[in-house]
Protein backbone atom coordinates (compact mmCIF):
# COMPACT_ATOMS: atom_id res chain seq x y z
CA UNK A 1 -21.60 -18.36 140.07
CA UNK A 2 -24.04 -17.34 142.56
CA UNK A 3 -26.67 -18.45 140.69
CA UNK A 4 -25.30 -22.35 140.02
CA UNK A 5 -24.76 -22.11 143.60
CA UNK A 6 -28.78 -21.49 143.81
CA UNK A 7 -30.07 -23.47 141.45
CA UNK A 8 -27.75 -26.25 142.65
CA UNK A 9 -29.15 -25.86 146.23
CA UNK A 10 -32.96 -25.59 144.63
CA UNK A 11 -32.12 -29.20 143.09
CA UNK A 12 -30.49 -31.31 146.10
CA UNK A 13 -33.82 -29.64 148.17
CA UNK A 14 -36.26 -30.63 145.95
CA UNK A 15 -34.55 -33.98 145.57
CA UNK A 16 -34.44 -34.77 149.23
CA UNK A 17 -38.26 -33.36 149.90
CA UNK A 18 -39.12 -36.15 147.35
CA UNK A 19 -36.87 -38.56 149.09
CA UNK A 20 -35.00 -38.99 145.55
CA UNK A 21 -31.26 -38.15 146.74
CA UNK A 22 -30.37 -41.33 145.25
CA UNK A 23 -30.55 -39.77 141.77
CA UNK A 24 -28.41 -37.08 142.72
CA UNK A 25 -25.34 -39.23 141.72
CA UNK A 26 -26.71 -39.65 138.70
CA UNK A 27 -27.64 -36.15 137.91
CA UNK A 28 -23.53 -35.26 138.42
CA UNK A 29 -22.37 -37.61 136.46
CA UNK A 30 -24.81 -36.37 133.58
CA UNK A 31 -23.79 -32.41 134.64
CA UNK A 32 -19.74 -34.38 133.94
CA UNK A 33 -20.75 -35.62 130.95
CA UNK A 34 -22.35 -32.55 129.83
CA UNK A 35 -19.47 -30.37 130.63
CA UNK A 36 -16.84 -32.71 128.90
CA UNK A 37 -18.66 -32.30 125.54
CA UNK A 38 -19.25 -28.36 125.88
CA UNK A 39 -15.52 -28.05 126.35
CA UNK A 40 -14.62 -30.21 123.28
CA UNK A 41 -17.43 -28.35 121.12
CA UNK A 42 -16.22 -26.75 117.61
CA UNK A 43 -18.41 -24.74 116.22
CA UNK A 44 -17.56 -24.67 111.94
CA UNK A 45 -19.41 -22.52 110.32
CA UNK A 46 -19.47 -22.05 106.30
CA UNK A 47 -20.87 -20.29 103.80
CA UNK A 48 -22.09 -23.81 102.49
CA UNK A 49 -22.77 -26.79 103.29
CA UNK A 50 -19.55 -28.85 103.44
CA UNK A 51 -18.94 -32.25 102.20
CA UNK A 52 -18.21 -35.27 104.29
CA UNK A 53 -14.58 -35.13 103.50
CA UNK A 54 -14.24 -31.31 104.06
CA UNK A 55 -15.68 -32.05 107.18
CA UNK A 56 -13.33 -35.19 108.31
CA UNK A 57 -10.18 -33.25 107.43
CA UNK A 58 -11.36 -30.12 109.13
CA UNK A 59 -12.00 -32.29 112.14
CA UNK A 60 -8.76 -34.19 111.43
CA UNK A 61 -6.87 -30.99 111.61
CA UNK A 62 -8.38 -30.28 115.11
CA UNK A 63 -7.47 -33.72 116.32
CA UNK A 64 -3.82 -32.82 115.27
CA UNK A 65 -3.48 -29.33 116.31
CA UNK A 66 -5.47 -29.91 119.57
CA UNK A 67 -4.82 -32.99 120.76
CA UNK A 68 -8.89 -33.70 121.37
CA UNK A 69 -11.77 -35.05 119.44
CA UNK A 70 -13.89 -32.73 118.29
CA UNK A 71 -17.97 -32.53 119.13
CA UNK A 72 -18.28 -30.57 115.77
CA UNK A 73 -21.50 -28.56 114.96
CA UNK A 74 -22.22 -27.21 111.69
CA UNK A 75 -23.80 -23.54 110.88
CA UNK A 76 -23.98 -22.32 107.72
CA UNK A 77 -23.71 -18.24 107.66
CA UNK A 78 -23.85 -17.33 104.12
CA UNK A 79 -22.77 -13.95 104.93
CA UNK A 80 -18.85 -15.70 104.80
CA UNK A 81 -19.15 -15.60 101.13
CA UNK A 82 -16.92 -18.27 100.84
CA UNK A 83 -14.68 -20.28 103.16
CA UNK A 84 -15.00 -21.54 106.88
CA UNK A 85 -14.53 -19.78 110.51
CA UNK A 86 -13.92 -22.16 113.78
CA UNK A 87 -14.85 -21.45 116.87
CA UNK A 88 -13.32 -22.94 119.78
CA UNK A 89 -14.00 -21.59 122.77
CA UNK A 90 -12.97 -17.98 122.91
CA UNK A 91 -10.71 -18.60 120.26
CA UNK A 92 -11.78 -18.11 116.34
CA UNK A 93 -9.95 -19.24 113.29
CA UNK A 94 -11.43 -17.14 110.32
CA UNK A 95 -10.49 -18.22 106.97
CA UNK A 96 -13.23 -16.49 105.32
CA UNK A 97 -13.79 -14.72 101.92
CA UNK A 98 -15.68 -11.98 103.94
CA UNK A 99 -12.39 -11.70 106.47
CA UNK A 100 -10.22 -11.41 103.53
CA UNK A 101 -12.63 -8.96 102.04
CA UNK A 102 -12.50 -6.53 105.07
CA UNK A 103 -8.79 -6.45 105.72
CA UNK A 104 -8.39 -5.42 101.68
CA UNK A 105 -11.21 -2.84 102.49
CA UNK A 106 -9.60 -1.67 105.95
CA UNK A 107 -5.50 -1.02 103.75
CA UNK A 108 -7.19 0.54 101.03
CA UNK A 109 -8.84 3.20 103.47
């Protein structure tokens, strides 16, 4: 936190040697903006890539289950084998074949 505090500081100081503090304002509402989509950001990943509809319903599901709209981004991690892990925040959803595949391996040793 110190170091938002700095660079913050660094910012507002450079701003107002330029005489530019009007586009502080600006700058906040941007750093607002910014924040509000980082908090809604999903993070699917899949083994491949997933159709439109796989996508939409996925995204649906968030929508229902979380009560926000979704800033979705898509990674493809072949090493799932097969189906999808979400990441939301600190939270993860793994549905994937390579989950599945290491629970089986973890009971049968």
């Amino acid at each position: 936190m110190d170091e938002v505090k700095q660079i913050a500081s660094g910012i507002i100081t450079m701003l107002k040697m330029q005489d530019k503090e009007d586009l502080l304002e600006d700058l906040i509402n941007e750093l607002r903006n910014e924040m509000q989509i980082q908090a809604r950001k999903v993070i699917l990943e899949s083994a491949v890539e997933l159709s439109k509809n796989e996508v939409d319903s996925l995204k649906n599901m968030v929508v229902s289950q979380l009560g926000f709209q979704p800033v979705l981004v898509q990674k493809i991690d072949r090493g799932l084998l097969g189906g999808v892990r979400l990441r939301i925040g600190d939270t993860v959803i793994d549905v994937s074949l390579k989950r599945r595949l290491n629970e089986l391996k973890k009971h049968f040793n």
